[in-house]
Protein backbone atom coordinates (compact mmCIF):
# COMPACT_ATOMS: atom_id res chain seq x y z
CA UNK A 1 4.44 -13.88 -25.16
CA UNK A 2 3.23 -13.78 -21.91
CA UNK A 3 5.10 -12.12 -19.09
CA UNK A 4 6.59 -13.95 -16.48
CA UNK A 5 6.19 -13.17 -12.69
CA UNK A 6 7.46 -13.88 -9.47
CA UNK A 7 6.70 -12.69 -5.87
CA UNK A 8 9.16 -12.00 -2.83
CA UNK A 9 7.18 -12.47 0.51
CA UNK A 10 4.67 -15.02 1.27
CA UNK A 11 3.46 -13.77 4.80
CA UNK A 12 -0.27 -12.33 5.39
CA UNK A 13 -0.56 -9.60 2.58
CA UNK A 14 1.91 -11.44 0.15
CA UNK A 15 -0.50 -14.38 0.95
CA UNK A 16 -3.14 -11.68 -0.92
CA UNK A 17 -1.18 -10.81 -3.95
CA UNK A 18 -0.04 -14.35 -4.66
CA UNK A 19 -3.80 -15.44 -4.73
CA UNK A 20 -4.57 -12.39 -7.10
CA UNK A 21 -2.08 -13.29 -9.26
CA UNK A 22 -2.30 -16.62 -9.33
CA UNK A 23 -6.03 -15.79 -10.72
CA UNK A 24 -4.65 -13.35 -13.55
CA UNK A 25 -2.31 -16.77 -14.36
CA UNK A 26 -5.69 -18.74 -14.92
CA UNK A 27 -6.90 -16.10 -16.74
CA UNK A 28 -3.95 -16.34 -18.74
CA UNK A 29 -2.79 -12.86 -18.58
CA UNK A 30 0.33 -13.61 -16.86
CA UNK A 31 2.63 -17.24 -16.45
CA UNK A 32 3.11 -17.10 -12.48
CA UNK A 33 6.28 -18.81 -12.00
CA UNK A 34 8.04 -18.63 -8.58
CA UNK A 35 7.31 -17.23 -5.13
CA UNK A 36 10.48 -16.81 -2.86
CA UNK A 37 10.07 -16.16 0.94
CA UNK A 38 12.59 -17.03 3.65
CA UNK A 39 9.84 -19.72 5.43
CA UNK A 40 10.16 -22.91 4.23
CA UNK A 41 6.33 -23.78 5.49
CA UNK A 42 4.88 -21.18 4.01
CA UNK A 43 6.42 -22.40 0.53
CA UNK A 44 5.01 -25.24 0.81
CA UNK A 45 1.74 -23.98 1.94
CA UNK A 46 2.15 -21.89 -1.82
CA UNK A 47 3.00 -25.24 -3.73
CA UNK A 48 0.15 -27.83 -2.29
CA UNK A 49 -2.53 -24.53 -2.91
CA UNK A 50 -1.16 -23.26 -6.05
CA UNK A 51 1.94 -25.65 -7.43
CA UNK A 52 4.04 -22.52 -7.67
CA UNK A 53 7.79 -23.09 -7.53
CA UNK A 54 9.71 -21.90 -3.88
CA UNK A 55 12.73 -20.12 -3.20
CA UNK A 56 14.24 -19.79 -0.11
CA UNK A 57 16.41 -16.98 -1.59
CA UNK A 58 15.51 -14.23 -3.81
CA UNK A 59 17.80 -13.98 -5.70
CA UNK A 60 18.46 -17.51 -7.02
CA UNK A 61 14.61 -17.04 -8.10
CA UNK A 62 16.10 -13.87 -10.17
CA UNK A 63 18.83 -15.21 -11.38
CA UNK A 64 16.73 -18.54 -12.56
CA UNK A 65 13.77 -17.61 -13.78
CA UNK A 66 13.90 -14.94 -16.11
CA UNK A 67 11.69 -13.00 -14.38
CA UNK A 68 9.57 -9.79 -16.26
CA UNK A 69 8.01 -8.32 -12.90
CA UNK A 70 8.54 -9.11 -9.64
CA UNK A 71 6.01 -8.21 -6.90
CA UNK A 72 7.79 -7.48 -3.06
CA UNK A 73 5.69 -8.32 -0.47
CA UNK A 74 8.13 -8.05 2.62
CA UNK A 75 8.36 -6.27 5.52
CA UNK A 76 8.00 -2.27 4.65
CA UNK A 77 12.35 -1.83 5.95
CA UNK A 78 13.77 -4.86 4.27
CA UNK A 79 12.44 -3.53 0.67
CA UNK A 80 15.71 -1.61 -0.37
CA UNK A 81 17.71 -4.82 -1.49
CA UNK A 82 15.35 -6.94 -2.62
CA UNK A 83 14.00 -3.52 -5.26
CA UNK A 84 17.93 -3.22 -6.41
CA UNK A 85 18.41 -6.69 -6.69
CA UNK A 86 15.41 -6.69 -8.73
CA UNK A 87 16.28 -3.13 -10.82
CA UNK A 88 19.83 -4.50 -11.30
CA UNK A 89 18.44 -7.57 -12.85
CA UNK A 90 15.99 -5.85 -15.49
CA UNK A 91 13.30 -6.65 -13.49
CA UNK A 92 10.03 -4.55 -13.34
CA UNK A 93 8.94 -4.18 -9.75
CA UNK A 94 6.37 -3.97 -7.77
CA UNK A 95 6.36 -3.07 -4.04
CA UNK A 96 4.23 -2.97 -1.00
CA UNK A 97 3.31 0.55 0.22
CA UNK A 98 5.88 2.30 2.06
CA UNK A 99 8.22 2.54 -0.47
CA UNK A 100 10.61 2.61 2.41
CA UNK A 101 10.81 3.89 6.30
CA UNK A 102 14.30 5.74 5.24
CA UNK A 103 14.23 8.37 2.85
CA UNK A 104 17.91 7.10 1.79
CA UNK A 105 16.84 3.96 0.95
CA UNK A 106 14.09 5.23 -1.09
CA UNK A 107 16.56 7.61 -3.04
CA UNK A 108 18.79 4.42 -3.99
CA UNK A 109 15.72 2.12 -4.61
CA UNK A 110 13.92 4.83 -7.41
CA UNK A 111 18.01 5.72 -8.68
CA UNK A 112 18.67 2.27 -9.80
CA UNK A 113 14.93 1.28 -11.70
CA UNK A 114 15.82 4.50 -13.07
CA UNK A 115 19.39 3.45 -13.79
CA UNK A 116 18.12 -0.04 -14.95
CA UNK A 117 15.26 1.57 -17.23
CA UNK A 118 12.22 -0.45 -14.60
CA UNK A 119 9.27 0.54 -13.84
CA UNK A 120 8.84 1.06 -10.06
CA UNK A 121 5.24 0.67 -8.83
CA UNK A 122 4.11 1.22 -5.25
CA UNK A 123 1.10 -0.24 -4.73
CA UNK A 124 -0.69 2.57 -2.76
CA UNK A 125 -4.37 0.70 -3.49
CA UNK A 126 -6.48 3.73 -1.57
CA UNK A 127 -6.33 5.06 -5.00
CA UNK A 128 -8.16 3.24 -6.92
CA UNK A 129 -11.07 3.18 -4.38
CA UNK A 130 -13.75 4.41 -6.74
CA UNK A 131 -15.06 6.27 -3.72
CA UNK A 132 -11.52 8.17 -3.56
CA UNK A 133 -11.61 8.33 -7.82
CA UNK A 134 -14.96 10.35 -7.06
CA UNK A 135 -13.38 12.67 -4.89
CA UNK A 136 -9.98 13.48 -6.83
CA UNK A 137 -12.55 14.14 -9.52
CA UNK A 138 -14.89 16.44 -7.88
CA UNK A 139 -11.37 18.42 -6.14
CA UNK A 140 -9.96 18.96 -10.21
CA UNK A 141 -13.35 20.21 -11.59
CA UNK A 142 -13.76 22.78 -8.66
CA UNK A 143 -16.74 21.03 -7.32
CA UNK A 144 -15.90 21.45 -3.54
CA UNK A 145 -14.06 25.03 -4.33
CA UNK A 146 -11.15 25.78 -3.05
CA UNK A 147 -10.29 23.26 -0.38
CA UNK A 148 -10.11 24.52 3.15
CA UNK A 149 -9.63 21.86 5.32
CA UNK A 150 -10.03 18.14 5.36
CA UNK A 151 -10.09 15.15 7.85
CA UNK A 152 -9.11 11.44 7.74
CA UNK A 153 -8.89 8.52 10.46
CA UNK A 154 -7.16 5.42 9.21
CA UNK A 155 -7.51 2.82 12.25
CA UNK A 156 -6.62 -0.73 12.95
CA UNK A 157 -7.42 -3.61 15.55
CA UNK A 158 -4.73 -4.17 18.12
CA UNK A 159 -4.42 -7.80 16.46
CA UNK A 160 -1.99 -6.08 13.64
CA UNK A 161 0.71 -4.98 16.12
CA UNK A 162 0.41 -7.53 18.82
CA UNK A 163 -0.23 -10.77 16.90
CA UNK A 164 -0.08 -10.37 12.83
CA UNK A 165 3.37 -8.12 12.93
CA UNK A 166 4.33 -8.96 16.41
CA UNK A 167 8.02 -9.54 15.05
CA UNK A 168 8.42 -6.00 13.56
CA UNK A 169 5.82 -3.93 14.97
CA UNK A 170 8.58 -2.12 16.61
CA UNK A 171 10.54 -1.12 13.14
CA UNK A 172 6.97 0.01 12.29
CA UNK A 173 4.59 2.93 13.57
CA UNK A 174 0.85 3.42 13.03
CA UNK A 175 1.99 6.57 10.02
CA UNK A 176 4.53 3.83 8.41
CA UNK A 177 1.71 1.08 8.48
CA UNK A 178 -1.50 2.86 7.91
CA UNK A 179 -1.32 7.06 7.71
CA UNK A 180 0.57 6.50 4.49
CA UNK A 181 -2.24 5.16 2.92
CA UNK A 182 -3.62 8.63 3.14
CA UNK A 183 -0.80 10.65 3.19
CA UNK A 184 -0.34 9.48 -0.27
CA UNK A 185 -4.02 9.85 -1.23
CA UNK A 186 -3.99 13.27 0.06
CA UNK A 187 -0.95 14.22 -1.95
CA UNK A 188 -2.72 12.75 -5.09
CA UNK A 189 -6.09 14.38 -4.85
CA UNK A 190 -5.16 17.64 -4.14
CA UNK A 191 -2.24 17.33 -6.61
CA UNK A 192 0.29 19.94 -4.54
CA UNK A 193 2.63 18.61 -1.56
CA UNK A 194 2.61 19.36 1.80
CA UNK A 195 4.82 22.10 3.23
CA UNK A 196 4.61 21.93 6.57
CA UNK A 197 3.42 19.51 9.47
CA UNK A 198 2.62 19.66 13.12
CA UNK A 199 2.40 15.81 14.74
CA UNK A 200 2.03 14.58 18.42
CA UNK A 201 1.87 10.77 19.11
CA UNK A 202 1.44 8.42 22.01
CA UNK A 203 3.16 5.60 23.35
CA UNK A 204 1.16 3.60 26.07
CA UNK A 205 -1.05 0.36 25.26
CA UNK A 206 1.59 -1.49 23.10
CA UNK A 207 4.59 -0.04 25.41
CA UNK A 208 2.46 -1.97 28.16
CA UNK A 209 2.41 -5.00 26.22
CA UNK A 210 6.46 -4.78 25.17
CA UNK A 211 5.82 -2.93 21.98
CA UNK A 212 8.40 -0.57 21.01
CA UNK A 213 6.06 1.78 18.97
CA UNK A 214 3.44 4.55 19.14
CA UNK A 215 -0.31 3.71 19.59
CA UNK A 216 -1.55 6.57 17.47
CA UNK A 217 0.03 9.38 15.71
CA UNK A 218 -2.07 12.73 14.60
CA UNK A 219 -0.45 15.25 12.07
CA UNK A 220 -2.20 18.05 10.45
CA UNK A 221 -0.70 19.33 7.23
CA UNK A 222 -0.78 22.37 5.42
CA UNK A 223 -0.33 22.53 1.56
CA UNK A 224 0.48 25.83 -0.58
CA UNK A 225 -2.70 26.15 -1.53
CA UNK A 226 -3.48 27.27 2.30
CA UNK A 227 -5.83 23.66 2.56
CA UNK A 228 -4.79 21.84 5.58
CA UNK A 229 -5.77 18.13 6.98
CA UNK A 230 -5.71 16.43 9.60
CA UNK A 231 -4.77 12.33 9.18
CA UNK A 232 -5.19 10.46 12.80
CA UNK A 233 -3.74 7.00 12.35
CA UNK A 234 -4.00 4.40 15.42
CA UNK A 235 -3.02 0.38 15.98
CA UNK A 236 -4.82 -0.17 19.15
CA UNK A 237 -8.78 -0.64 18.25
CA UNK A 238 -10.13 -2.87 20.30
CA UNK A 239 -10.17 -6.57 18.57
CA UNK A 240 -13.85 -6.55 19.08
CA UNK A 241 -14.35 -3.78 16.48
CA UNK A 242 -16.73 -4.74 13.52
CA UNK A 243 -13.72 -4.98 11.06
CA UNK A 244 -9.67 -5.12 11.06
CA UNK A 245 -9.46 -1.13 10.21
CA UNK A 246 -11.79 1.85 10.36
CA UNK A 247 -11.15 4.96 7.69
CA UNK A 248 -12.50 7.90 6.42
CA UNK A 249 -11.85 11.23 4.67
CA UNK A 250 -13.61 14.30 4.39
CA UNK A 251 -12.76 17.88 2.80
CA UNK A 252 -14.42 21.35 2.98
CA UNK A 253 -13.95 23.98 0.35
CA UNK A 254 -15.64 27.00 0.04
CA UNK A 255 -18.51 25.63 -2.74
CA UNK A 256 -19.14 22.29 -1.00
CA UNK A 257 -17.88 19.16 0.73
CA UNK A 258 -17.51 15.81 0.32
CA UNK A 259 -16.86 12.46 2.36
CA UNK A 260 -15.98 8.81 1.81
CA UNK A 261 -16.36 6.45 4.82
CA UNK A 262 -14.26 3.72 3.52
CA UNK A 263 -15.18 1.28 6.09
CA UNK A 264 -18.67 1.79 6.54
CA UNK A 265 -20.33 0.39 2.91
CA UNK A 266 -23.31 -0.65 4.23
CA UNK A 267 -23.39 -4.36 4.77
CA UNK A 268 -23.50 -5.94 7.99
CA UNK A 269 -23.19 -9.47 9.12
CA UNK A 270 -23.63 -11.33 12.23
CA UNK A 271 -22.71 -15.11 12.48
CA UNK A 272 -23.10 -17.43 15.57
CA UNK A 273 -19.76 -18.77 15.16
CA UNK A 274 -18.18 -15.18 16.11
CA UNK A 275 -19.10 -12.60 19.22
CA UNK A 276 -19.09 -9.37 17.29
CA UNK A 277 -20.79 -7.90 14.00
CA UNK A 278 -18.67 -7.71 10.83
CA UNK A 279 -19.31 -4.54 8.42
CA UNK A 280 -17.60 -5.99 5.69
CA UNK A 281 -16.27 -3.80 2.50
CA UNK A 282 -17.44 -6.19 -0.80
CA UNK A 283 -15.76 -3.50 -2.94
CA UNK A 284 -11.99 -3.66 -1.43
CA UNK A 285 -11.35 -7.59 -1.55
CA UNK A 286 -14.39 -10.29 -2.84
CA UNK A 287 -14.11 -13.58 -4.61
CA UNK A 288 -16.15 -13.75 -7.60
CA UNK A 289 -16.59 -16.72 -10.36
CA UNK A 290 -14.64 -16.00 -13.69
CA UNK A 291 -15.83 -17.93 -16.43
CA UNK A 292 -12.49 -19.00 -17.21
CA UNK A 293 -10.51 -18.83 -14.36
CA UNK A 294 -12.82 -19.95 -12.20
CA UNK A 295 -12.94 -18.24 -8.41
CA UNK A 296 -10.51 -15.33 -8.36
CA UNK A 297 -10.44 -12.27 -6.27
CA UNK A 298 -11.22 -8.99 -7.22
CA UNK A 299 -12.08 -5.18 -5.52
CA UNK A 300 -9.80 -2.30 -5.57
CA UNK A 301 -7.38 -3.63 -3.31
CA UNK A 302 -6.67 -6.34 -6.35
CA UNK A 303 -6.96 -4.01 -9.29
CA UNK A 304 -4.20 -1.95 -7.59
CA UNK A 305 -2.00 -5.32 -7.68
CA UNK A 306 -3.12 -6.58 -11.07
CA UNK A 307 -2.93 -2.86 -13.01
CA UNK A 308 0.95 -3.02 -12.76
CA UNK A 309 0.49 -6.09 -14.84
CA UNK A 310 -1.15 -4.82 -17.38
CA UNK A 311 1.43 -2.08 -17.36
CA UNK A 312 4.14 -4.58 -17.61
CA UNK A 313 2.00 -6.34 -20.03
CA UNK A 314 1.92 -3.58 -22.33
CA UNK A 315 5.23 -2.45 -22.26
CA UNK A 316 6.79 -6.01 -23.21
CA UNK A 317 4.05 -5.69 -26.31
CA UNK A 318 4.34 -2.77 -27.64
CA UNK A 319 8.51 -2.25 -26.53
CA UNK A 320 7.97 0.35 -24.40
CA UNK A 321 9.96 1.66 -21.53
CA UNK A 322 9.10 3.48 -18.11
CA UNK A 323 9.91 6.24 -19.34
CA UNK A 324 7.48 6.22 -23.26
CA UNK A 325 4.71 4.75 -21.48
CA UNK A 326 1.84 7.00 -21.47
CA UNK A 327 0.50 6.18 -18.01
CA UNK A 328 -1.11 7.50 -14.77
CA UNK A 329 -0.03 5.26 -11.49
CA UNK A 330 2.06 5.18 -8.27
CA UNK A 331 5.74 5.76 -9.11
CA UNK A 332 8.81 5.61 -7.12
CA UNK A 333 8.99 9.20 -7.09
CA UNK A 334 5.24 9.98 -6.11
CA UNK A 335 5.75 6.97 -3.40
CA UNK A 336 8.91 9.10 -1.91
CA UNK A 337 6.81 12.35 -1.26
CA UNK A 338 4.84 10.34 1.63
CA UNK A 339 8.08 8.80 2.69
CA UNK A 340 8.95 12.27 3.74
CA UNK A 341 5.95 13.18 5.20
CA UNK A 342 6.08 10.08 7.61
CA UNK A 343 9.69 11.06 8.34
CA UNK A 344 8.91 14.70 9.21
CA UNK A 345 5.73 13.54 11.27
CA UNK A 346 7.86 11.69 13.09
CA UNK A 347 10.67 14.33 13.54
CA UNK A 348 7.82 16.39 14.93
CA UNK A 349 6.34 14.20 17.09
CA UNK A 350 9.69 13.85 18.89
CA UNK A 351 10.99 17.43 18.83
CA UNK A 352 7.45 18.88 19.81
CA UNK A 353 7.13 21.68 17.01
CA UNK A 354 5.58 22.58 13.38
CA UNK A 355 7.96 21.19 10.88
CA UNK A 356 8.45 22.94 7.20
CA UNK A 357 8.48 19.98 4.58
CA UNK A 358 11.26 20.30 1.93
CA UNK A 359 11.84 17.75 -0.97
């Protein structure tokens, strides 16, 4: 039997999942049965594309639909109820990267999937960049050495802040948004957590524009290992920029180095319609023809979405739990390291001093 699978959040990103998963439904992996989100226009935007079923409240979608896995595609500080609503109702979950901007909330969110026996998946999709797969690889043969020091930039346009989050930019920060895409990463690659942090951060192009939140944070971290990195993460690139973010990462050991530019893959387009160049990463997000399903997404940023399905998937058939599946991915408890990390960067940033990490 197929499981079934609803989605909480229909904005810009949750506009992403829904179309990935409404693929793996033609596929016929998955029956794709609801989609709740508190807009009645973009519900019905959802139903003339796909002919899903709306909800304008969660939890009548839970308690109606006998849901199997839910995916939560809201804003990163209004996950904690919607993941307990879901954990209390024996659903397995799915939720956007943070796992949460309060380190409370994130306690009580992974507590009750545990309590509930659900999975809790945070979709942290940097790893399954095959670029970032090569590197984890080369770090755990010994490849690079012993890692000395690394650097990453995670960037986007201004547009984010000012125009697609406008309405929450200020519960937000560039770390919360986009840092934690590498914080995580980091923490998974070099398998040890951080223990202590030094972060300064600006507040001066969105405060000029009514924005309550920092233009760019930069942290450096040091591990136990001795390694330490440096993550810059910014909101303010100019809208003109060639894409909607610019990243990289790069670490030095003492037998060799290694680099992934993860916005840089090499193909460029120019159209007349548009007044800047577009470098445009085919291996993150790219529509392809299935030969059943016809045109479906796929790219890492999808297989990070659709790979909790197949974990779900595989539970249900083989009556498994969290807890006897024999699995590598993001768990609540991986996801809460780099919740603390953003929390102490921030601490640091505001009392102006090196931070130890405890967790």
């Amino acid at each position: 039997m197929k499981i079934r699978v609803g989605v909480v959040g229909a904005g810009i990103y949750g506009s992403v999942l829904i179309n990935a998963y409404y693929g793996a439904h033609r596929r016929g992996d998955i029956e794709f049965v609801a989609v709740a989100d508190i807009s009645s226009d973009a519900l019905a935007k959802i139903d003339k594309k796909y002919g899903i079923k709306g909800y304008l409240d969660y939890k009548e979608m839970y308690e109606k639909e006998h849901l199997d896995a839910v995916a939560i595609v809201t804003p990163d500080f209004l996950h904690e109820a919607c993941v307990i609503d879901a954990a209390n109702s024996g659903i397995h979950i799915l939720v956007q990267k943070p796992l949460s901007t309060d380190i409370g909330a994130a306690e009580r969110m992974i507590k009750a999937a545990k309590d509930n026996d659900v999975m809790l998946y945070v979709d942290f999709h940097k790893r399954f960049d095959p670029g970032h797969m090569h590197l984890r690889k080369a770090v755990k043969d010994k490849k690079l050495g012993e890692i000395e020091y690394g650097y990453v930039c995670m960037e986007d346009k201004i547009l984010v802040p000012t125009e697609w989050f406008k309405s929450w930019a200020h519960n937000s920060s560039p770390v919360w948004f986009l840092g934690v895409h590498f914080f995580d990463l980091i923490y998974w690659i070099l398998e040890e957590k951080p223990v202590r942090v030094y972060a300064t951060g600006h507040k001066k192009k969105l405060a000029s524009l009514g924005i309550d939140s920092y233009d760019s944070i930069q942290a450096k971290f040091e591990f136990p290992s001795g390694a330490t990195v440096s993550i810059d993460s910014s909101w303010i690139i100019p809208n003109s920029f060639s894409s909607v973010v610019n990243q990289q990462i790069r670490l030095v050991g003492t037998d060799g180095m290694q680099e992934v530019d993860s916005q840089d893959r090499g193909v460029v387009a120019v159209f007349g319609s548009d007044d800047y160049s577009h470098v445009i990463n085919p291996y993150g997000q790219l529509q392809v023809d299935d030969i059943d399903a016809g045109s479906v997404p796929t790219g890492y940023t999808i297989e990070s979405m659709l790979y909790f399905l197949r974990l779900v998937n595989k539970m249900k058939r083989d009556n498994l739990t969290p807890i006897t599946l024999q699995a590598d991915y993001p768990t609540g408890d991986q996801a809460l390291v780099s919740t603390i990390m953003c929390s102490k960067v921030h601490e640091s940033v505001e009392k102006g001093k090196v931070l130890e990490i405890t967790y």
